[in-house]
Protein backbone atom coordinates (compact mmCIF):
# COMPACT_ATOMS: atom_id res chain seq x y z
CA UNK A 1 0.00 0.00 0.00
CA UNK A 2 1.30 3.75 -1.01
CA UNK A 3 0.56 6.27 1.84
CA UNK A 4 1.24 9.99 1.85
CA UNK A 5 4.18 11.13 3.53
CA UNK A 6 3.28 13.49 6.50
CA UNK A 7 4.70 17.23 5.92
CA UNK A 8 7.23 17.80 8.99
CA UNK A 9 6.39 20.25 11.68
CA UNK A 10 6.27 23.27 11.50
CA UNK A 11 9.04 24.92 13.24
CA UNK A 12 8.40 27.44 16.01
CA UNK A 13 9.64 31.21 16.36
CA UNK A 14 12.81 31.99 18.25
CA UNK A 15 11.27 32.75 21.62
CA UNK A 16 11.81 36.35 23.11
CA UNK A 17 15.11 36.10 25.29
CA UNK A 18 13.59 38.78 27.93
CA UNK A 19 10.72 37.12 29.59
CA UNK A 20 10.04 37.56 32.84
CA UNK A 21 11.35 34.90 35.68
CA UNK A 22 8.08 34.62 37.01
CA UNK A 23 6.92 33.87 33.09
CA UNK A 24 9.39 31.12 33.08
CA UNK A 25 8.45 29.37 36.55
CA UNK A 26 4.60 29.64 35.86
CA UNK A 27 5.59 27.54 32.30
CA UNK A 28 7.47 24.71 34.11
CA UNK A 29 4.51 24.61 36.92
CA UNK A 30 2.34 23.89 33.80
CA UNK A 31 4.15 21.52 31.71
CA UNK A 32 5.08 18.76 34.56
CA UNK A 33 2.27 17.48 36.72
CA UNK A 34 3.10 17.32 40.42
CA UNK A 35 3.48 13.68 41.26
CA UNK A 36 2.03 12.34 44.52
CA UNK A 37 4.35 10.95 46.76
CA UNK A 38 1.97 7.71 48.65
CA UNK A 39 2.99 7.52 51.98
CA UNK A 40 2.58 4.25 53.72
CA UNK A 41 2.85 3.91 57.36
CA UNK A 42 5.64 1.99 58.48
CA UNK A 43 6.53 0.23 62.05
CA UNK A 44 9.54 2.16 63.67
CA UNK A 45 10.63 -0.44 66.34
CA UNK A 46 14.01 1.18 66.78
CA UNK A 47 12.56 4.30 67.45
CA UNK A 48 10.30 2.95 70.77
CA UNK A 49 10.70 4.87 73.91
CA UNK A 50 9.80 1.51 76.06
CA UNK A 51 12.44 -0.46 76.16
CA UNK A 52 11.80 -4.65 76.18
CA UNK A 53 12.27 -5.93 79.55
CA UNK A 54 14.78 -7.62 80.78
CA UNK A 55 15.25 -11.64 79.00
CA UNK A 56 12.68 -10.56 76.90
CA UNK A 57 13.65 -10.05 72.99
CA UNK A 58 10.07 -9.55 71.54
CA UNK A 59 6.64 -8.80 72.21
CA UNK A 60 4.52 -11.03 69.96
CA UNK A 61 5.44 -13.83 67.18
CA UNK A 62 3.40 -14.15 63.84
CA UNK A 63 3.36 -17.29 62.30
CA UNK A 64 1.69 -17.79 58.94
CA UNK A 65 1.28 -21.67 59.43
CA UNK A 66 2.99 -24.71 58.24
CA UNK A 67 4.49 -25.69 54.89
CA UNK A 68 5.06 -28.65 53.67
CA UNK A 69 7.15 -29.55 50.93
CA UNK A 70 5.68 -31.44 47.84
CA UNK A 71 5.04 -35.07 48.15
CA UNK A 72 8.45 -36.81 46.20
CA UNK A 73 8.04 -38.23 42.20
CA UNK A 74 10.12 -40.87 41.66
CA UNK A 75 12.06 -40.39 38.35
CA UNK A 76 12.79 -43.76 38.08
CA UNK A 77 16.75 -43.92 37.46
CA UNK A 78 18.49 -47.15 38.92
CA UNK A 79 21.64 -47.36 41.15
CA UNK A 80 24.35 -49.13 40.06
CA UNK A 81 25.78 -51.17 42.68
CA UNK A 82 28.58 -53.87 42.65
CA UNK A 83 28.33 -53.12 38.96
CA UNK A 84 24.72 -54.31 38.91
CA UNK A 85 21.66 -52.28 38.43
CA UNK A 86 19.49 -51.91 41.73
CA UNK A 87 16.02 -50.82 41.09
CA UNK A 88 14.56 -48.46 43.88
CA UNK A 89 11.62 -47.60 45.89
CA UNK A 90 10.18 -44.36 45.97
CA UNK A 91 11.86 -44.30 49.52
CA UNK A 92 15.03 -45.55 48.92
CA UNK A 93 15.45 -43.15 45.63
CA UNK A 94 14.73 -40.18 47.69
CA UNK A 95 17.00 -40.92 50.14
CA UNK A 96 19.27 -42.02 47.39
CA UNK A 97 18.82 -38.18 45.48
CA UNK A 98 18.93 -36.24 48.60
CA UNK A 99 22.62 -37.74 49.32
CA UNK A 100 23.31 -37.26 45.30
CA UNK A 101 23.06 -33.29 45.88
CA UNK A 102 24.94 -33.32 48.91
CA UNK A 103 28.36 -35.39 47.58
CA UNK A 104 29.28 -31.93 46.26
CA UNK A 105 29.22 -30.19 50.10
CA UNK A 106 31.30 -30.39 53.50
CA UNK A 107 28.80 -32.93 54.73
CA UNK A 108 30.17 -35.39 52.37
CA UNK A 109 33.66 -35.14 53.51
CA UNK A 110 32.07 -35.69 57.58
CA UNK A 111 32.98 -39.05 59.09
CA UNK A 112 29.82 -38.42 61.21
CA UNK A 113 27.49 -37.97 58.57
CA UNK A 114 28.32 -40.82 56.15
CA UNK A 115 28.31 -43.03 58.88
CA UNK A 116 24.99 -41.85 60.06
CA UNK A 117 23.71 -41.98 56.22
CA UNK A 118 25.02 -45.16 55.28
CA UNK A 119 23.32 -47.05 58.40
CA UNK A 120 19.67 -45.48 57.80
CA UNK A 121 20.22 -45.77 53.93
CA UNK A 122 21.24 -49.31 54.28
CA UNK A 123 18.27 -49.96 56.50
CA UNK A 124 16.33 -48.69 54.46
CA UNK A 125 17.50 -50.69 51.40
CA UNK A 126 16.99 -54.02 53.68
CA UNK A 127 19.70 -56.99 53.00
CA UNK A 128 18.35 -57.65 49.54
């Protein structure tokens, strides 16, 4: 499709140099809006005059309630173990990931803890 081209703007006059200063702030006031500035009210604890008593560090807890995580999928992979495949439980592969994504901490390098996780992972694979 052809369309006609638009004729540029006309340019404006050079504006007088001598206006008043009261001219000029009365043409800023007009061109930008004021913008309103919301204020919220906001909890100043730092700036209480009654100070906590003594052993006390705060005067009331909020709790939203309890979360709990999603319930686990099982992907399905098998461990390899004594170079055979060992298929899983949904149990025993969570336990199985969860240790996965920790070889690459400092709880991995812990006598304590891969003591700890080998004798509830092992129980939890049973003797078979």
């Amino acid at each position: 499709k052809w369309r006609e081209k638009k004729a540029p703007p006309a340019k404006k006059a050079p504006a007088n140099k001598k206006k008043r200063k009261a001219d000029d702030e009365e043409e800023k006031a007009a061109k930008k809006p004021k913008k309103e500035v919301k204020q919220e009210l906001v909890y100043e604890w730092w700036k209480e005059e009654e100070p906590l008593p003594e052993g006390k560090k705060w005067r009331f807890l909020e709790h939203n309630g309890v979360i709990f995580p999603p319930k686990y999928e099982p992907h399905g992979v098998k461990m390899k173990y004594d170079g055979h495949d060992v298929e899983l439980t949904a149990d025993q592969e969570a336990v199985a990931t969860m240790y996965a994504s920790m070889i690459s901490t400092d709880y991995a390098t812990k006598k304590t803890f891969l003591t700890n996780f080998w004798k509830d992972f092992s129980a939890l694979l049973g003797k078979d």
